[in-house]
PDB file of N, CA and C in Angstrom:
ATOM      1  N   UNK A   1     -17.201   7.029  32.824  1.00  0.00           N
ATOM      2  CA  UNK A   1     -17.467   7.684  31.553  1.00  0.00           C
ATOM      3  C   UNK A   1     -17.124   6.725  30.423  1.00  0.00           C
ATOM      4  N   UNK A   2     -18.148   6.456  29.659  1.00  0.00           N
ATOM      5  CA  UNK A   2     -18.071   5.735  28.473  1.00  0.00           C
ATOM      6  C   UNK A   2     -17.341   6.642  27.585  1.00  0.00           C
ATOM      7  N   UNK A   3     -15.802   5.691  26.801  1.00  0.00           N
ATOM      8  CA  UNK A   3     -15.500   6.580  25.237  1.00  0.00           C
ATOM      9  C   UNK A   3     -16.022   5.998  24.169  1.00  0.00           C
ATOM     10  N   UNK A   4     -16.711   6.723  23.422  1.00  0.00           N
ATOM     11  CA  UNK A   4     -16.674   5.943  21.916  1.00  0.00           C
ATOM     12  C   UNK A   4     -15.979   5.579  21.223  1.00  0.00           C
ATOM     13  N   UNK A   5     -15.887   4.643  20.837  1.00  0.00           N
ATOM     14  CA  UNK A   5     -14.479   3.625  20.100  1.00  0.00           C
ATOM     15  C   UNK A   5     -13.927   4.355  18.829  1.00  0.00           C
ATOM     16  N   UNK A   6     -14.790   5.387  18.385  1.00  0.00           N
ATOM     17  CA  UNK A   6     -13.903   6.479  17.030  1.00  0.00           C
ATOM     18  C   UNK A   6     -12.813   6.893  17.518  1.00  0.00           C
ATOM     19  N   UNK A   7     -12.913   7.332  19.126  1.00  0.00           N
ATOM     20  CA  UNK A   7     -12.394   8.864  19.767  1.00  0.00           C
ATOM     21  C   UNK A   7     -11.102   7.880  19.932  1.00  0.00           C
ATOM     22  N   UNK A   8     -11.282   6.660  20.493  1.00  0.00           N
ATOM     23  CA  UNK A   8      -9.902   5.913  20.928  1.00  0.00           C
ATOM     24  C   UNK A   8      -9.380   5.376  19.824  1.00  0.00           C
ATOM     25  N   UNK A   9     -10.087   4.768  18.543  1.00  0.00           N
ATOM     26  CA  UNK A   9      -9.263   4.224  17.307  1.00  0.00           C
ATOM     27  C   UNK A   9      -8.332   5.582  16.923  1.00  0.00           C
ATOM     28  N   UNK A  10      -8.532   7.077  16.830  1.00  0.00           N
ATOM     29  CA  UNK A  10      -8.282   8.097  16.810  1.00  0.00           C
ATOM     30  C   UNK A  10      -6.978   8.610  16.939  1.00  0.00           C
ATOM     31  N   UNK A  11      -6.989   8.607  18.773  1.00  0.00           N
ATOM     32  CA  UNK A  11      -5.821   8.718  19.806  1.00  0.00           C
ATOM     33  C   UNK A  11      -5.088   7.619  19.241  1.00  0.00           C
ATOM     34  N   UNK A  12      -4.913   6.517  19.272  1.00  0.00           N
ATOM     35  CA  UNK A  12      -3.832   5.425  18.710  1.00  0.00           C
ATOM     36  C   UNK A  12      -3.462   5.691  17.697  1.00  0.00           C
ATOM     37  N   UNK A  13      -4.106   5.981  16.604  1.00  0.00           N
ATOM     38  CA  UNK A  13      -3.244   6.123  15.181  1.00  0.00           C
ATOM     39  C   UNK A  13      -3.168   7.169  15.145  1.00  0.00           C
ATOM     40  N   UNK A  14      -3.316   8.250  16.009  1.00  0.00           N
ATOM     41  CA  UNK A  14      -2.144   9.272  16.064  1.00  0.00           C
ATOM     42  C   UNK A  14      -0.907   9.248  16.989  1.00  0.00           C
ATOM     43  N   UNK A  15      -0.967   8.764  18.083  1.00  0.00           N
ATOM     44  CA  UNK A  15       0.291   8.113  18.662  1.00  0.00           C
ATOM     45  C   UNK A  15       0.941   6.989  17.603  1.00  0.00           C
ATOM     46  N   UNK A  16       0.583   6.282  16.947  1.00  0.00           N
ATOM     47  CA  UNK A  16       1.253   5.289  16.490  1.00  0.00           C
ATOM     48  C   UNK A  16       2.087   6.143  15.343  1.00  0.00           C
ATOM     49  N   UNK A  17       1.227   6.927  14.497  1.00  0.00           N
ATOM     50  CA  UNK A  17       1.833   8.019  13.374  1.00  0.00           C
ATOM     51  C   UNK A  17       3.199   8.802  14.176  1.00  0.00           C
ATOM     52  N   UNK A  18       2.909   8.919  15.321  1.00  0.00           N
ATOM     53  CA  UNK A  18       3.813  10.289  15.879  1.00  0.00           C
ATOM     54  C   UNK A  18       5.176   9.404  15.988  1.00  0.00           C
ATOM     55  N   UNK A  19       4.757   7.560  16.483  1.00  0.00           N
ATOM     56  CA  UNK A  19       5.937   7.340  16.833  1.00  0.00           C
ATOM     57  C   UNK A  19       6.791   6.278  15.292  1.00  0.00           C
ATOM     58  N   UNK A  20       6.123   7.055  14.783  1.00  0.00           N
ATOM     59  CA  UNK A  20       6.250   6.315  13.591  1.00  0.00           C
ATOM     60  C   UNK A  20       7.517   7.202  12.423  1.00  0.00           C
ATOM     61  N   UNK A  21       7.189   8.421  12.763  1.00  0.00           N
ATOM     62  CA  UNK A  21       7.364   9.652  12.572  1.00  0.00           C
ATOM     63  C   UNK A  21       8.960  10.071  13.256  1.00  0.00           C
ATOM     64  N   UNK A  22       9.026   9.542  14.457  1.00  0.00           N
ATOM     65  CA  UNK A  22       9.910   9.694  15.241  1.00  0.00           C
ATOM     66  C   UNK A  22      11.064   8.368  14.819  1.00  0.00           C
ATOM     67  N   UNK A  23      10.889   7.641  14.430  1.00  0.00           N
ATOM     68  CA  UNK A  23      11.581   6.678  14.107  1.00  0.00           C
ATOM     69  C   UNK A  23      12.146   7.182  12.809  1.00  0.00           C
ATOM     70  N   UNK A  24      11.711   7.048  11.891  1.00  0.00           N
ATOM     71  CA  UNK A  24      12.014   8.023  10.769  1.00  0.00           C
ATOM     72  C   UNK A  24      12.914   8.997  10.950  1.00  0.00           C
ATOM     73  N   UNK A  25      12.606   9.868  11.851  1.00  0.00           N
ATOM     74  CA  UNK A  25      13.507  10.953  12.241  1.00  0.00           C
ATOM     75  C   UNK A  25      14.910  10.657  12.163  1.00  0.00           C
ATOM     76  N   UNK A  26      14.797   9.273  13.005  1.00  0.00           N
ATOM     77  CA  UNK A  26      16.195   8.633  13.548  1.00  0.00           C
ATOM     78  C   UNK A  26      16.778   8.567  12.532  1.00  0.00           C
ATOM     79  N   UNK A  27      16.725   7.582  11.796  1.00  0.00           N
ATOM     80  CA  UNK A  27      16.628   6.828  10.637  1.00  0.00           C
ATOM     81  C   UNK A  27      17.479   8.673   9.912  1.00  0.00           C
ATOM     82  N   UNK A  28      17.047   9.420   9.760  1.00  0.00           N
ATOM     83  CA  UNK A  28      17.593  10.325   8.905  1.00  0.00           C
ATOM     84  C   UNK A  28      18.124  11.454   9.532  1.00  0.00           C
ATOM     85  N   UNK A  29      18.382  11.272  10.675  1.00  0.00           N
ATOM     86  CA  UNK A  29      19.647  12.087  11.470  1.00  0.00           C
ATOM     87  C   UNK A  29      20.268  10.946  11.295  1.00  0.00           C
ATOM     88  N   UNK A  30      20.569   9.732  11.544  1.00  0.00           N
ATOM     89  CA  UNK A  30      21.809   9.364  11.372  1.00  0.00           C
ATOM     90  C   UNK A  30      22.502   9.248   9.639  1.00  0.00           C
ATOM     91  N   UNK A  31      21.665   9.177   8.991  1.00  0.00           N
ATOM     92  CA  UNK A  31      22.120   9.584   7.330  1.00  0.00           C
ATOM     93  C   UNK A  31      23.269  10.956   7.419  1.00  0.00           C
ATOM     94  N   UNK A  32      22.253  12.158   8.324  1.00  0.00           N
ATOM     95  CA  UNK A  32      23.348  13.043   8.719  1.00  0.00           C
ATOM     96  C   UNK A  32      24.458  13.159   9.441  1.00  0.00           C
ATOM     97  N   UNK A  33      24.855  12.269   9.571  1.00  0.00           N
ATOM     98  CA  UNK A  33      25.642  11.959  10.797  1.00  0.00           C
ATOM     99  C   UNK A  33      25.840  12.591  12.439  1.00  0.00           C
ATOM    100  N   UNK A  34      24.444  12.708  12.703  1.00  0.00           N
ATOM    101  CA  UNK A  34      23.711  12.581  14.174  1.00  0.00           C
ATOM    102  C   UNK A  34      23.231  11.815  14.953  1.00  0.00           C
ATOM    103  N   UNK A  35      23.434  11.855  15.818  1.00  0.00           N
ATOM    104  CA  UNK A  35      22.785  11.149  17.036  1.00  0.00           C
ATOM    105  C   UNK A  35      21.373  10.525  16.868  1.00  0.00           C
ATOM    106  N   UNK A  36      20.760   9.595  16.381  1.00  0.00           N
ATOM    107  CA  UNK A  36      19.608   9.000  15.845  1.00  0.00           C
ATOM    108  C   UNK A  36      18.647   8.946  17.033  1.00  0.00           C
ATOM    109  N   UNK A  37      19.155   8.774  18.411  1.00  0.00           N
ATOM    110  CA  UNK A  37      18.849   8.660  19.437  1.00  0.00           C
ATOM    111  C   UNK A  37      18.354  10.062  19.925  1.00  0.00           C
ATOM    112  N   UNK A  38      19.044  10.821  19.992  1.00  0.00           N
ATOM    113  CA  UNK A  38      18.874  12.380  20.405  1.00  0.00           C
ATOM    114  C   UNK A  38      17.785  12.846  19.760  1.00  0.00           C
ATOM    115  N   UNK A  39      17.594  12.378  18.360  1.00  0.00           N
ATOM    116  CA  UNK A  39      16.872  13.248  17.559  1.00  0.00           C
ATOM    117  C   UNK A  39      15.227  12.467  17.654  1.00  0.00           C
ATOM    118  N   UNK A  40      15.696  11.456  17.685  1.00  0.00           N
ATOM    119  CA  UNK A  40      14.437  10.095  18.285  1.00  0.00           C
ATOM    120  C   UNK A  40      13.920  10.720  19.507  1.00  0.00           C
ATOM    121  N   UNK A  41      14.111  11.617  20.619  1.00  0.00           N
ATOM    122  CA  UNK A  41      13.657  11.951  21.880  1.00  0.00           C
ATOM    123  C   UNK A  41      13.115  13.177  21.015  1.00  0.00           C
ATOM    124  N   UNK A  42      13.738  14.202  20.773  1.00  0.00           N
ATOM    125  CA  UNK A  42      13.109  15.289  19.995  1.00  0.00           C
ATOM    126  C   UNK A  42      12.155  15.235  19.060  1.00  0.00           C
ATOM    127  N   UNK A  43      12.041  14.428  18.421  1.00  0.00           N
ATOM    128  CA  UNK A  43      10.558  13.288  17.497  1.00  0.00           C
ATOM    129  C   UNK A  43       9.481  13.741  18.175  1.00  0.00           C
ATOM    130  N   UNK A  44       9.901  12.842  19.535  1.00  0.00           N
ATOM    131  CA  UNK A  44       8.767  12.469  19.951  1.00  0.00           C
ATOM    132  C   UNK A  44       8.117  13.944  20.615  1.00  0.00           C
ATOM    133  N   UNK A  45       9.177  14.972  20.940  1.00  0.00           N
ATOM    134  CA  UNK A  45       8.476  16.199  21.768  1.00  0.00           C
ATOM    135  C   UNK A  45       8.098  17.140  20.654  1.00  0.00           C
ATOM    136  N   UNK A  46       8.710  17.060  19.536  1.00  0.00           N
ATOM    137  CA  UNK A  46       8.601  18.140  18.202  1.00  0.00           C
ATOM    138  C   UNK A  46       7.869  17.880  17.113  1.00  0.00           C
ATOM    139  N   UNK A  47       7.952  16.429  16.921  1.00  0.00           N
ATOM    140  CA  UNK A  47       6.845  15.951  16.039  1.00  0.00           C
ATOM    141  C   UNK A  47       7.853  16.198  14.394  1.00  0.00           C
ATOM    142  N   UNK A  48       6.936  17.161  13.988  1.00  0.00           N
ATOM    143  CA  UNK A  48       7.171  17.220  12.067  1.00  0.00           C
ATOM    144  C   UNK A  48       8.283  18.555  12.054  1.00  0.00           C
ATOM    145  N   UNK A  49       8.216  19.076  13.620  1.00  0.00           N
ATOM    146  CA  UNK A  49       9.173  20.583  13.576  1.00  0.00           C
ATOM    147  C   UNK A  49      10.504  19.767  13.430  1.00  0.00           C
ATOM    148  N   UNK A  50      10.665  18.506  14.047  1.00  0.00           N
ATOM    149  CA  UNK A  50      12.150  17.832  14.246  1.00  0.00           C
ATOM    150  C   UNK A  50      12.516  17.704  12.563  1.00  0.00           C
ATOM    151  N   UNK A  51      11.288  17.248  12.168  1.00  0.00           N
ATOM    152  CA  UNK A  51      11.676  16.638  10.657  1.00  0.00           C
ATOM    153  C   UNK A  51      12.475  17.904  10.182  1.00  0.00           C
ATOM    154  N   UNK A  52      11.306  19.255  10.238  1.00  0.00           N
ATOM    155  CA  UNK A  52      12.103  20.021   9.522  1.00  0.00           C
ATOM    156  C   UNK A  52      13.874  20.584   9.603  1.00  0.00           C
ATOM    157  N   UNK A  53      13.719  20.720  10.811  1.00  0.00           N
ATOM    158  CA  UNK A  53      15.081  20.541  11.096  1.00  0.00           C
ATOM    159  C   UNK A  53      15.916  19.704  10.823  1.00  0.00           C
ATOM    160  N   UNK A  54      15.969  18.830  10.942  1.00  0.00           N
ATOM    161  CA  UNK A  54      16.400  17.365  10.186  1.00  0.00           C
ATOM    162  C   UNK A  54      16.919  17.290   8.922  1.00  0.00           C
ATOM    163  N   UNK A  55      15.774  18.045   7.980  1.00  0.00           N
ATOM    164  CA  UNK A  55      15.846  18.052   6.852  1.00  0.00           C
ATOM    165  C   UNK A  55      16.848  19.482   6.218  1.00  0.00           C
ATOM    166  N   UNK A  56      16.874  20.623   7.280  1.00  0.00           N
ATOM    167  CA  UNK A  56      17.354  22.020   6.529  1.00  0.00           C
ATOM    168  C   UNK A  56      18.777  22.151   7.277  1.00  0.00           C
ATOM    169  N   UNK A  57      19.074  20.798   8.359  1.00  0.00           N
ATOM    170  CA  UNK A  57      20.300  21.481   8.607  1.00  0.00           C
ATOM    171  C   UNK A  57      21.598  20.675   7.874  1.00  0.00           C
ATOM    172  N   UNK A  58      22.602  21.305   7.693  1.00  0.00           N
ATOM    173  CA  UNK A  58      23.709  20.389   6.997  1.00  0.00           C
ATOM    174  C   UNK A  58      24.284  18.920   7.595  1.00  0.00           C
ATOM    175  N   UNK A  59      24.755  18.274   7.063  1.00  0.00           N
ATOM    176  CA  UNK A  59      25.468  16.595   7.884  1.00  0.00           C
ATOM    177  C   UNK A  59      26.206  17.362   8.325  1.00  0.00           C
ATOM    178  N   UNK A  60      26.494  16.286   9.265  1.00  0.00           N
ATOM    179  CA  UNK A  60      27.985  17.013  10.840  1.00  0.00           C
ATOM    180  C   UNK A  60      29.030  16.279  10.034  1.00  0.00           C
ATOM    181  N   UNK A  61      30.174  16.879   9.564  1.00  0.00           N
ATOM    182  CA  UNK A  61      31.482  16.349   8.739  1.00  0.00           C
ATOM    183  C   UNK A  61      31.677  15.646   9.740  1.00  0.00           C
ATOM    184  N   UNK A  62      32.658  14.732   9.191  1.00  0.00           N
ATOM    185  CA  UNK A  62      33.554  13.901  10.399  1.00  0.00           C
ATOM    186  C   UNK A  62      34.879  13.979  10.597  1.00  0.00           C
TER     187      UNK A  62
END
């Protein structure tokens, strides 16, 4: 089966966005003082739901 090269330029820059996305994540759970790593795996399964979370829950005091 032939793909047309739209359908695959497509699929990549939405994987590349997602993991792009997920990095970011990191990047701002650890601002919160979280696990950048943890939240980097959840990125990648949650997408923009992680962000929100990310974004509405409080920093972990230390």
């Amino acid at each position: 089966m032939i793909v047309p090269l739209n359908i695959v330029s497509a699929r990549s820059a939405y994987g590349i966005g997602w993991g792009t996305l997920a990095l970011i994540n990191a990047g701002l759970a650890q601002s919160k003082n979280r696990s950048g790593f943890l939240w980097w795996l959840t990125s990648l399964l949650l997408g923009p739901i992680a962000t929100l979370l990310i974004v509405v829950l409080d920093p972990v005091q230390k």
